[in-house]
C-alpha atoms as a PDB file:
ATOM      1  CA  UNK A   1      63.898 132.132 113.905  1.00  0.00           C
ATOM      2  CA  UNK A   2      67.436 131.135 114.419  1.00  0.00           C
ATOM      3  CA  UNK A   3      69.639 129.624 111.383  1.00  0.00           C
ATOM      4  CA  UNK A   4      69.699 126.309 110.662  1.00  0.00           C
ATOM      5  CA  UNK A   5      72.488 124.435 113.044  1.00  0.00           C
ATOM      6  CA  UNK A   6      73.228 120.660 111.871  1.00  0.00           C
ATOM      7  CA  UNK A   7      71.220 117.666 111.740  1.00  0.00           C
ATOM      8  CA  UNK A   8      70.567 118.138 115.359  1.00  0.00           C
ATOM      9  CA  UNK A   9      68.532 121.361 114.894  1.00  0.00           C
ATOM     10  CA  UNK A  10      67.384 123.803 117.094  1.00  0.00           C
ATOM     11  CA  UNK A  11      64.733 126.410 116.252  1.00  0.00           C
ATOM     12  CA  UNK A  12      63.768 129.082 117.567  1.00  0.00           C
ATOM     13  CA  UNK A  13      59.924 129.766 117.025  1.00  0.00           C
ATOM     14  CA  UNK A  14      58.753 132.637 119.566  1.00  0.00           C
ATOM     15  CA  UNK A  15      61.487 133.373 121.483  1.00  0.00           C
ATOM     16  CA  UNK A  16      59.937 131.360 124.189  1.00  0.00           C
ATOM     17  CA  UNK A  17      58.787 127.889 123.201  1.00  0.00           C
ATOM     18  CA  UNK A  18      62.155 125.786 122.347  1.00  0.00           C
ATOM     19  CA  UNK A  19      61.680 122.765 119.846  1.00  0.00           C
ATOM     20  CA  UNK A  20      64.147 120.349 119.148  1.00  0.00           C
ATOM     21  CA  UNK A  21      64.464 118.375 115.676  1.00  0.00           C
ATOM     22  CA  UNK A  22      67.261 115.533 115.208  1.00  0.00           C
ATOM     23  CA  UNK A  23      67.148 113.533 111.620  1.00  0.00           C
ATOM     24  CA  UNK A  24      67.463 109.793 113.047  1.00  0.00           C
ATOM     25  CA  UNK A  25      69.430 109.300 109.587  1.00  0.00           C
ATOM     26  CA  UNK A  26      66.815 106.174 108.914  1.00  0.00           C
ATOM     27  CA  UNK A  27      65.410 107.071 105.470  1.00  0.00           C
ATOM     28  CA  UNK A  28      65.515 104.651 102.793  1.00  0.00           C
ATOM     29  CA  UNK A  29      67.012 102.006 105.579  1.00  0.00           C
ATOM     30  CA  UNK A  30      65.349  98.558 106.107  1.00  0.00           C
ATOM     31  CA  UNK A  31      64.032  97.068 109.285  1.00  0.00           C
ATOM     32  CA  UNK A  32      62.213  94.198 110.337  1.00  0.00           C
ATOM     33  CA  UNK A  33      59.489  94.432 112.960  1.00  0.00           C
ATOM     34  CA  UNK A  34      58.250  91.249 114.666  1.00  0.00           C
ATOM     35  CA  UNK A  35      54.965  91.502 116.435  1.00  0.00           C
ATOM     36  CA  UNK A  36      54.184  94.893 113.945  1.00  0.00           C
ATOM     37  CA  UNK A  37      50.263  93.991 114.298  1.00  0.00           C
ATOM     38  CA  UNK A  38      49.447  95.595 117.541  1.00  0.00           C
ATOM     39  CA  UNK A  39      51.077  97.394 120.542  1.00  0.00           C
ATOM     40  CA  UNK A  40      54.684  98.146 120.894  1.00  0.00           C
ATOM     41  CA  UNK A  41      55.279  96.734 117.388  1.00  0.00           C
ATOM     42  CA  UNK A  42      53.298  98.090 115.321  1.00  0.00           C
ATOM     43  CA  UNK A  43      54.204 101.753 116.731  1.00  0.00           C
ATOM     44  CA  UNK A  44      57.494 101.625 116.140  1.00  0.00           C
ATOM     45  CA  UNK A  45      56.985 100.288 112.460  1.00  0.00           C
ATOM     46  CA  UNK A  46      54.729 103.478 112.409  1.00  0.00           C
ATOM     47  CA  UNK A  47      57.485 105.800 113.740  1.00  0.00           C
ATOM     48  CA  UNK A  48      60.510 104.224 111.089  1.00  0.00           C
ATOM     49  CA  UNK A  49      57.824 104.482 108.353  1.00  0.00           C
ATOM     50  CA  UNK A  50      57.700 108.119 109.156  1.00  0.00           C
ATOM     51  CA  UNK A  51      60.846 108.307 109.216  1.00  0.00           C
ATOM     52  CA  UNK A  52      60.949 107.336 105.411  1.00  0.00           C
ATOM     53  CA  UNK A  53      62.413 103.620 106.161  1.00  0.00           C
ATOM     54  CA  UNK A  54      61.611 100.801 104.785  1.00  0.00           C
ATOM     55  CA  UNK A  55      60.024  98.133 107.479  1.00  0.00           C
ATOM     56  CA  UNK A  56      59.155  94.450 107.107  1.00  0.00           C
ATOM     57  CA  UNK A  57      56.146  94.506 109.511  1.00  0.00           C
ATOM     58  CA  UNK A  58      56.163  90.717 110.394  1.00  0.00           C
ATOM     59  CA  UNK A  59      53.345  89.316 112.477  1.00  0.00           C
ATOM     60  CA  UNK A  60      50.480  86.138 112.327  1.00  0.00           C
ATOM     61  CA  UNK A  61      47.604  88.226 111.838  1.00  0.00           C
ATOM     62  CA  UNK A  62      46.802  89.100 108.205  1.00  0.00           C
ATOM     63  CA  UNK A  63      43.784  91.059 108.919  1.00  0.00           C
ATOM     64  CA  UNK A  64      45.801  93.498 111.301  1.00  0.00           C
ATOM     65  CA  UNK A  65      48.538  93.614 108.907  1.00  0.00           C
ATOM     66  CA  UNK A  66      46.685  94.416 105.913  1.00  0.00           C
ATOM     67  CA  UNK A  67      44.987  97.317 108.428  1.00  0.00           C
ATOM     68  CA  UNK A  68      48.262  98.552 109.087  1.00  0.00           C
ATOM     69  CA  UNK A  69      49.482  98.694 105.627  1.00  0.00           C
ATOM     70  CA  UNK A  70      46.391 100.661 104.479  1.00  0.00           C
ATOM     71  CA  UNK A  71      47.446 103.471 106.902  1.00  0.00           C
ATOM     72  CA  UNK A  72      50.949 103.302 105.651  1.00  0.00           C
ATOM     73  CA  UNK A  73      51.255 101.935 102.238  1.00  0.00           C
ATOM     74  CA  UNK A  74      54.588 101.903 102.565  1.00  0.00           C
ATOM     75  CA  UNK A  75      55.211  99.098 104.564  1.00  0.00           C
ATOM     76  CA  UNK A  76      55.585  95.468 103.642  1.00  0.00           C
ATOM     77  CA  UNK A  77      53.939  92.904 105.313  1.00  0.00           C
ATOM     78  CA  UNK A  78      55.238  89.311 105.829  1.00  0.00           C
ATOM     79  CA  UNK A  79      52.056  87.006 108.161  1.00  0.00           C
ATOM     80  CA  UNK A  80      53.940  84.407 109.730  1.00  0.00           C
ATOM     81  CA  UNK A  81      54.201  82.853 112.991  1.00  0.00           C
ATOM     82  CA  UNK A  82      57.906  84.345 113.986  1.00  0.00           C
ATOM     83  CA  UNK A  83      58.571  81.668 116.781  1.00  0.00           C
ATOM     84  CA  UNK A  84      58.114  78.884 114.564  1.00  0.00           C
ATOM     85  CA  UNK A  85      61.534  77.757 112.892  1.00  0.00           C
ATOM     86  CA  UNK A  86      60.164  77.203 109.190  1.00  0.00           C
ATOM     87  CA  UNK A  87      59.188  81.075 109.290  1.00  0.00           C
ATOM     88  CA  UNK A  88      62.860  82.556 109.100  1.00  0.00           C
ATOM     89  CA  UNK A  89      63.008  81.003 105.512  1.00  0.00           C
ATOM     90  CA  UNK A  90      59.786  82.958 104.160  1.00  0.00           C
ATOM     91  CA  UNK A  91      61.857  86.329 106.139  1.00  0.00           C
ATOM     92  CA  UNK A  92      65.245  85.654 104.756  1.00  0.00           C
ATOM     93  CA  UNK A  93      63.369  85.144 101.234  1.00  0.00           C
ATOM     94  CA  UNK A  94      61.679  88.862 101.898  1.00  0.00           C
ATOM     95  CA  UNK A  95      64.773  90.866 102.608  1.00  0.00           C
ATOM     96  CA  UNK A  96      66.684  88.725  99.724  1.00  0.00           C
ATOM     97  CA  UNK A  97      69.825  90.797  98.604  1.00  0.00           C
ATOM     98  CA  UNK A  98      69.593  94.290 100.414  1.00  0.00           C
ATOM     99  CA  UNK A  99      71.232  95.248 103.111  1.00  0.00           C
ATOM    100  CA  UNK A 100      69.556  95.037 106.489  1.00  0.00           C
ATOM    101  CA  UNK A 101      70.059  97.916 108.718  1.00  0.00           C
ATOM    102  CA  UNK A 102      68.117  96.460 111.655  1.00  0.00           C
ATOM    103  CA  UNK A 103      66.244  94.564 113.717  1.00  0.00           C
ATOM    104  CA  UNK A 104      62.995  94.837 116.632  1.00  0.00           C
ATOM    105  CA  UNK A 105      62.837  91.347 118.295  1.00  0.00           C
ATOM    106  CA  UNK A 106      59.455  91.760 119.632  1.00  0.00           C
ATOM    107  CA  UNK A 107      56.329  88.892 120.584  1.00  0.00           C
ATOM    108  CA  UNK A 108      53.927  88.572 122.777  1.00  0.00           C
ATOM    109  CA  UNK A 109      54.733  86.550 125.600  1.00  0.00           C
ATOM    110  CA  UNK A 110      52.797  83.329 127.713  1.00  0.00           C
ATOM    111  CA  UNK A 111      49.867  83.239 129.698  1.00  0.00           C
ATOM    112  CA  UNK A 112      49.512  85.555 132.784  1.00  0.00           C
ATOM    113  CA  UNK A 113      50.346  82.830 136.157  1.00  0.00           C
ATOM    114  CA  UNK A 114      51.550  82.698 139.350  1.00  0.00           C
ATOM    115  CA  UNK A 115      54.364  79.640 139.655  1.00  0.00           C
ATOM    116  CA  UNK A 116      51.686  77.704 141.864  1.00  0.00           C
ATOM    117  CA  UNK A 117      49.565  77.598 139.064  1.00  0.00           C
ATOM    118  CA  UNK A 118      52.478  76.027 136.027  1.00  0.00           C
ATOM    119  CA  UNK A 119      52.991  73.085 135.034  1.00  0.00           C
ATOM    120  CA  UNK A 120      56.222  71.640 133.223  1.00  0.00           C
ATOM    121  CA  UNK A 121      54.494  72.012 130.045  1.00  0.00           C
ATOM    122  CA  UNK A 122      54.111  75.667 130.660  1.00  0.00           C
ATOM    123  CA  UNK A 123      57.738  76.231 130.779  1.00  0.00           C
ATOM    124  CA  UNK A 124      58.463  74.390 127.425  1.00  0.00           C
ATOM    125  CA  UNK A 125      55.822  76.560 125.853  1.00  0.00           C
ATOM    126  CA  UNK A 126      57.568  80.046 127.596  1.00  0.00           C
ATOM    127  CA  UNK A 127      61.249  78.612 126.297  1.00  0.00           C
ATOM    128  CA  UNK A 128      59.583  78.082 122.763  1.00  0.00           C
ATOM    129  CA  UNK A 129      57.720  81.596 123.000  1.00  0.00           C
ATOM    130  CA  UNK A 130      59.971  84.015 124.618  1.00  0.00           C
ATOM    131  CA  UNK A 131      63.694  82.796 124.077  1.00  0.00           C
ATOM    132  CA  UNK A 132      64.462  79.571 121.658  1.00  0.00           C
ATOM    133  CA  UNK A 133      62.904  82.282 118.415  1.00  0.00           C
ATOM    134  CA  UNK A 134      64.992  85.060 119.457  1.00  0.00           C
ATOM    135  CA  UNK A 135      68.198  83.522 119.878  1.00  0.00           C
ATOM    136  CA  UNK A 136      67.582  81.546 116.058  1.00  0.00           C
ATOM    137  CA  UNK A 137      66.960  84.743 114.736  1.00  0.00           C
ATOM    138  CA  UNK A 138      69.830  86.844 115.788  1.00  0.00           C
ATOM    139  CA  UNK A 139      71.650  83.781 114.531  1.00  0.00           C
ATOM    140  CA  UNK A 140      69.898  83.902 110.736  1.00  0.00           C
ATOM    141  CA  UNK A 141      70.260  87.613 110.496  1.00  0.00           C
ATOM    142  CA  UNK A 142      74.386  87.997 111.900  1.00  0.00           C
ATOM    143  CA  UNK A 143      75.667  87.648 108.164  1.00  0.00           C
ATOM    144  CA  UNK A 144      73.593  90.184 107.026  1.00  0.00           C
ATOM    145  CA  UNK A 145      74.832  92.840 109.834  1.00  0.00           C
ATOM    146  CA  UNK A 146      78.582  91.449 109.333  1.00  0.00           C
ATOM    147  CA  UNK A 147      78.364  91.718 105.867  1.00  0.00           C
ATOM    148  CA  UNK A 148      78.327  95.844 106.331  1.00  0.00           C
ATOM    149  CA  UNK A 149      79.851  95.854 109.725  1.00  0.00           C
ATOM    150  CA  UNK A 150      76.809  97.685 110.919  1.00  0.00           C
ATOM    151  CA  UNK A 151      73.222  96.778 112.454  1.00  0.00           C
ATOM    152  CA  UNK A 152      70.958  97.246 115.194  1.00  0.00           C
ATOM    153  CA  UNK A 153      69.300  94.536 117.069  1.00  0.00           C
ATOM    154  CA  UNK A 154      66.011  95.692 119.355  1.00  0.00           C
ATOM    155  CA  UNK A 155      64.889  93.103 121.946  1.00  0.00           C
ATOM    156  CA  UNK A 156      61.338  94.562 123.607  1.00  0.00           C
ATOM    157  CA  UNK A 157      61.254  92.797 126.801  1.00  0.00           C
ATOM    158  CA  UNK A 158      59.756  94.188 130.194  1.00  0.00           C
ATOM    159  CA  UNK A 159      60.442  95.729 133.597  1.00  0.00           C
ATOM    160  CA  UNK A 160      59.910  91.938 135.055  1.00  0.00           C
ATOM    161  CA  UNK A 161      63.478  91.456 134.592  1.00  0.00           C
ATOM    162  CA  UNK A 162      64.644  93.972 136.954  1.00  0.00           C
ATOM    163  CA  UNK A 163      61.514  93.997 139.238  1.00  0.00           C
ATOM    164  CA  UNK A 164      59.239  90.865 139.590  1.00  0.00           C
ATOM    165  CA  UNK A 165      55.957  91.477 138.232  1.00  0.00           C
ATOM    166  CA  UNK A 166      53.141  89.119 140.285  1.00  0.00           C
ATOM    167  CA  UNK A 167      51.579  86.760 138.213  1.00  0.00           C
ATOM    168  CA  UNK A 168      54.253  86.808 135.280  1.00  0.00           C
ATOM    169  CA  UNK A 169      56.600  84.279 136.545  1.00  0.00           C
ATOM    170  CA  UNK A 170      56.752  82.543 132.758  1.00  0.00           C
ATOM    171  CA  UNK A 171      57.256  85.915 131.498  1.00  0.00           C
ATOM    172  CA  UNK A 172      59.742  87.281 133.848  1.00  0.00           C
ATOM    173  CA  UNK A 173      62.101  83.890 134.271  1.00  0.00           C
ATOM    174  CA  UNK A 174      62.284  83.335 130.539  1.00  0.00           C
ATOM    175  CA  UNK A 175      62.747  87.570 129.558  1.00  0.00           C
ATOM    176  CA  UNK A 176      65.801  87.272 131.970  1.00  0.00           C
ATOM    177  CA  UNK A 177      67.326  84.396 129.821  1.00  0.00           C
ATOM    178  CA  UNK A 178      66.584  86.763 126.730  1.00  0.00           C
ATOM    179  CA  UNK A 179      68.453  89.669 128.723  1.00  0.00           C
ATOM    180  CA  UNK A 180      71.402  87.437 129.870  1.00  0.00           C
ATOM    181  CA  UNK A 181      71.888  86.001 125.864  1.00  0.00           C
ATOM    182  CA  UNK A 182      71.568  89.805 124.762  1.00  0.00           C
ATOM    183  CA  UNK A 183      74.259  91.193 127.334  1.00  0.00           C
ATOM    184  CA  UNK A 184      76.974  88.460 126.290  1.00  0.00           C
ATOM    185  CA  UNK A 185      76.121  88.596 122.494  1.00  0.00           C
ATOM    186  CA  UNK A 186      76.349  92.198 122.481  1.00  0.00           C
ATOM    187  CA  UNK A 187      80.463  92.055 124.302  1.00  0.00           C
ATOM    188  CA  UNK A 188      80.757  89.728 121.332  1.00  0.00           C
ATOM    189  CA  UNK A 189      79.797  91.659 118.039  1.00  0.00           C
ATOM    190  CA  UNK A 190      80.592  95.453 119.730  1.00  0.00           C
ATOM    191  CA  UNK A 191      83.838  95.773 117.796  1.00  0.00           C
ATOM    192  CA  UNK A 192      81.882  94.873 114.541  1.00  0.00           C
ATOM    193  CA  UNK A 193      79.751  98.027 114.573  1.00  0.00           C
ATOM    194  CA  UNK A 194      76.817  96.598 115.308  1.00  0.00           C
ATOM    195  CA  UNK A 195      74.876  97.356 118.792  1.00  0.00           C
ATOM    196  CA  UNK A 196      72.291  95.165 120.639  1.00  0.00           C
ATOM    197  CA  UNK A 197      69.812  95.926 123.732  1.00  0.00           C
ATOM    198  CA  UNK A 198      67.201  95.542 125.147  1.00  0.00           C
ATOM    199  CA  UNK A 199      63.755  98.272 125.798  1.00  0.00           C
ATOM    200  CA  UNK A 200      62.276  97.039 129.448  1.00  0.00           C
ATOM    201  CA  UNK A 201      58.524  98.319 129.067  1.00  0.00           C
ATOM    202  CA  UNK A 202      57.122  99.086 132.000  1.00  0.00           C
ATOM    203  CA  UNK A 203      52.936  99.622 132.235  1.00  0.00           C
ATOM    204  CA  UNK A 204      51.746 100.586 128.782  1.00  0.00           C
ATOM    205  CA  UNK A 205      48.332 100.255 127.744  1.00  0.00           C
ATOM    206  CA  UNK A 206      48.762  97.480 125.183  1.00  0.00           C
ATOM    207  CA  UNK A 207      46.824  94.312 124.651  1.00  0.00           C
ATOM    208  CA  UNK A 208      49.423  92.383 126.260  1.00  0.00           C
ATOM    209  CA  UNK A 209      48.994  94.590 129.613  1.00  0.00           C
ATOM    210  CA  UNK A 210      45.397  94.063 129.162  1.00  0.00           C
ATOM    211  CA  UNK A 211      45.462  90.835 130.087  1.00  0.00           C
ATOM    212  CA  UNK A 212      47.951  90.917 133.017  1.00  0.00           C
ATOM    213  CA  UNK A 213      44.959  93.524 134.505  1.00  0.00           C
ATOM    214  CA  UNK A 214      42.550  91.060 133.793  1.00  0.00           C
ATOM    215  CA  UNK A 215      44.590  88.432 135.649  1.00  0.00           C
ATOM    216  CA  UNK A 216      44.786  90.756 138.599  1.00  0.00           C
ATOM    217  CA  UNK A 217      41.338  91.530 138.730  1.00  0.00           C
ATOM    218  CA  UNK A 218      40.123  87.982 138.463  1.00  0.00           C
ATOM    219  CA  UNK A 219      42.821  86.871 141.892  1.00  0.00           C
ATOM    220  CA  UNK A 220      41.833  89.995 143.319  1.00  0.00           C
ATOM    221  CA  UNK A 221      38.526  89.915 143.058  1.00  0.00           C
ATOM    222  CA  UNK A 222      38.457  93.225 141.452  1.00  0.00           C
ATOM    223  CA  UNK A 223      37.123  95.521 138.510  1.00  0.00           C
ATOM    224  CA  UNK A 224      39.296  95.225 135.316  1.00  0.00           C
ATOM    225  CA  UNK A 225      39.038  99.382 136.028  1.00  0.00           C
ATOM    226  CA  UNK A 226      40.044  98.861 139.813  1.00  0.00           C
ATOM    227  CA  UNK A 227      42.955  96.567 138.663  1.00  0.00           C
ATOM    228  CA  UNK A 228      44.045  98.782 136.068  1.00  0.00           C
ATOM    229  CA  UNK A 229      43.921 102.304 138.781  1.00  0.00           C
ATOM    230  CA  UNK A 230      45.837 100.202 141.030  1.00  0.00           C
ATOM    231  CA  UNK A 231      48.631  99.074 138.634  1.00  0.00           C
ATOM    232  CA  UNK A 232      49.115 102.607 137.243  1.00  0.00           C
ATOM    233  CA  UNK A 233      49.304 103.773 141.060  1.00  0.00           C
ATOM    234  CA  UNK A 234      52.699 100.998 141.001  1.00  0.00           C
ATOM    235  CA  UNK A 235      54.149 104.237 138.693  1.00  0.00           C
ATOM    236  CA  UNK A 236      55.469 107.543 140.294  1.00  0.00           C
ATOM    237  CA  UNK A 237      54.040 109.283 137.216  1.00  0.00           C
ATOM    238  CA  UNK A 238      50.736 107.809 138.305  1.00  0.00           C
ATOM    239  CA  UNK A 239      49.877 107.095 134.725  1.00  0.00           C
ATOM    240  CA  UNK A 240      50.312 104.335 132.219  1.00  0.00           C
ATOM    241  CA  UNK A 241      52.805 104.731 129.657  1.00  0.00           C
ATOM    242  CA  UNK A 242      52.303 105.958 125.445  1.00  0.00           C
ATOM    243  CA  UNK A 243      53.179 103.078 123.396  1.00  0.00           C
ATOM    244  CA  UNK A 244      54.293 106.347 120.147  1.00  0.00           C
ATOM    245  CA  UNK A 245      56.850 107.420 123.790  1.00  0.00           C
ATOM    246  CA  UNK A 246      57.794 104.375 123.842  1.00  0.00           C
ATOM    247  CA  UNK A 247      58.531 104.135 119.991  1.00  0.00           C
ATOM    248  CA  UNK A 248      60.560 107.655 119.833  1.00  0.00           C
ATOM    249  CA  UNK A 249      63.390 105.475 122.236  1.00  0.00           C
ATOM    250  CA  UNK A 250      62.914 102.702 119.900  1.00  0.00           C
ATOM    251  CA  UNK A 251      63.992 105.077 116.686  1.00  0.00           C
ATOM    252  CA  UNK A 252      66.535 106.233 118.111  1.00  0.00           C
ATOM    253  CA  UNK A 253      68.066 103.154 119.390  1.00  0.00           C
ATOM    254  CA  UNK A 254      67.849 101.955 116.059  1.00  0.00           C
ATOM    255  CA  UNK A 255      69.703 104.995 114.527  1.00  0.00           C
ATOM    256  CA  UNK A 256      73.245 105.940 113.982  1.00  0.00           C
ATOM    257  CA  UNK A 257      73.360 107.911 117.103  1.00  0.00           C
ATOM    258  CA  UNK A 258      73.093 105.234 119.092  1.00  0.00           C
ATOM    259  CA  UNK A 259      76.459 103.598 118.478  1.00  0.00           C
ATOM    260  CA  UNK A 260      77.742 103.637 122.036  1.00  0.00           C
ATOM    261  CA  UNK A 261      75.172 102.171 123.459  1.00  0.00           C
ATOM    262  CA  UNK A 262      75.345  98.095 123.350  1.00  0.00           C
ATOM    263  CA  UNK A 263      74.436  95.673 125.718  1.00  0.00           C
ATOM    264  CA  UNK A 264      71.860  97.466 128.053  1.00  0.00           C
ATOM    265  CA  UNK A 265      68.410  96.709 129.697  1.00  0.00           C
ATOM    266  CA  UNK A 266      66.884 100.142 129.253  1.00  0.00           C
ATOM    267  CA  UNK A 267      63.560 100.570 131.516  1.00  0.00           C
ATOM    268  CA  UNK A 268      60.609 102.367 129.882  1.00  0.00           C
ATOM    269  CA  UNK A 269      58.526 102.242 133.074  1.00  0.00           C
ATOM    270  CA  UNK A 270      57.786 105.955 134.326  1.00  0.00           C
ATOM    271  CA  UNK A 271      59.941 105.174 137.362  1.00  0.00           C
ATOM    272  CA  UNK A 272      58.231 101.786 138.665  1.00  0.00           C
ATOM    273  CA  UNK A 273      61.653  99.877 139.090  1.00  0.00           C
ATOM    274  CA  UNK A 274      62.813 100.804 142.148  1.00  0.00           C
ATOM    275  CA  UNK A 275      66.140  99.865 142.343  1.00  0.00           C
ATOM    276  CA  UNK A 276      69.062 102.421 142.009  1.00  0.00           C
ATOM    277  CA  UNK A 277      70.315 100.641 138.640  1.00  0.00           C
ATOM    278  CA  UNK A 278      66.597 100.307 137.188  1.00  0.00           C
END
C-alpha cells in the first residue's frame, strides 16, 4: 500500500484496483438543507452528515423529518414551510450566533402542465414556489456569509433550463428566472469568497420525477412503467440517475475545493441535454 499523500489521497490496495479518497474539509461545518425530507435533499443532508457536518435539515413534513433524524441523530430538524416568508425567522432563530458555512436552496416545484392547460393563477403560485423564497433567502442569509467572507450557496434546479422538458412549462420558465438571479448574484459576491451555482438534475428517480411520469403516462395514454422506460431512453446512459451520485457533486460543491467555481448551471443528467454547452 502506498504512503499516505495529502488530503487528496491515493491508495494503493492490490496493485490493480485504484481508489481515490479526498477529505471535503466539511467536519464540524454547518449547513442548511431545504427540502431535507425526501429526494435530492435529504441525500445530500445524508452525505454532509457523513461527512461529520452539522446540517439544519429544513422541510414541512415532521413525520419524514423525525425518520430522517432517527437514521442520523446528528442532524437537526427545523418543519417549516420554507417558501412562506414568516419561516426565515424560526431559521435565522436556529442557526442563532454560529457561523454558517452554507447553503442547499432546494423545493419541490408546481404541478406537472403543459402551457395550454395554466391559468394566470398558476403562474403566481410557480413565482411564489420556485423563485420569490429563494431570492428572500439568499437575501436573509448574505450577512452571515459576509460576516466570514466565505459561504456556499446550492440552488437544485433541473435540466428544463437548458432543455425544455414537455409538460413542465411552470417548472422550466420560473427555474430559468432562479438561474438568471443566481448567475448575476454570483458576479456580485465572487470577490467576497463566497461561491453560488446551480446543480441541473436531470432524470432521477425521486418523488418529484414520479409525478412528471405519471403526467406522461396519463397524456400518453401509457403505463406509469412504459412512461418511465421511455423517459430513461431520453438518457444516453439509458438509465435514471442515483440521487447519493447526485449528492457526492453536491459535497463537493459545497466544500473548500470548490472555490473557483461560481456562477454555473451544472447538468446532472447522464448526457440528456443535448446542446454543446449542456
Amino acid at each position: 500500500m502506498a504512503d499516505k499523500i495529502d488530503k487528496r489521497t491515493l491508495f494503493f490496495s492490490t496493485g490493480t484496483q485504484l481508489k481515490i479518497i479526498m477529505d471535503l474539509q466539511l467536519k464540524d461545518k454547518l449547513f442548511i438543507v431545504t427540502g431535507a425530507s425526501s429526494g435530492f435533499g435529504k441525500a445530500i443532508a445524508a452525505m454532509l452528515t457523513m461527512e461529520e457536518a452539522q446540517v439544519i435539515a429544513v422541510a414541512r413534513g415532521m413525520e419524514k423529518l423525525e425518520s430522517l433524524k432517527k437514521e442520523y441523530p446528528s442532524i437537526e430538524i427545523l418543519a417549516l414551510d420554507i417558501t412562506l416568508p414568516e419561516s426565515l425567522c424560526s431559521l435565522t432563530e436556529a442557526v442563532s450566533e454560529r457561523d454558517l458555512t452554507g447553503i442547499v436552496v432546494n423545493a419541490g416545484g408546481p404541478p406537472a402542465k403543459a402551457f395550454l392547460e395554466t391559468n394566470m393563477e398558476d403562474w403566481d403560485q410557480a413565482y411564489k414556489q420556485i423563485l420569490r423564497w429563494k431570492v428572500e433567502l439568499t437575501q436573509t442569509f448574505l450577512p452571515f456569509f459576509e460576516k466570514n467572507n466565505y459561504g456556499r450557496y446550492l440552488f437544485i434546479e433541473s435540466i428544463s433550463v437548458k432543455q425544455p422538458v414537455p409538460n413542465l412549462v411552470l417548472s422550466t420558465s420560473l427555474r430559468m428566472a432562479v438561474t438568471g438571479f443566481v448567475k448575476t448574484f454570483s458576479v456580485e459576491i465572487a470577490q467576497r469568497g463566497i461561491t453560488a451555482n446551480v446543480m441541473a438534475a436531470g432524470f432521477h428517480m425521486t418523488p418529484a420525477l414520479e409525478r412528471v411520469i405519471r403526467k406522461n403516462s396519463e397524456v400518453a395514454g401509457i403505463s406509469f412503467e412504459e412512461a418511465k422506460d421511455e423517459m430513461a431512453n431520453l438518457v444516453p446512459t439509458k438509465t435514471t440517475g442515483s440521487v447519493d451520485d447526485f449528492a457526492s457533486l453536491a459535497g463537493w460543491l459545497l466544500s473548500p475545493w470548490s472555490s473557483y467555481i461560481t456562477g454555473q448551471t451544472i447538468s446532472v443528467d447522464g448526457g440528456a441535454v443535448k446542446g454543446s454547452m449542456g
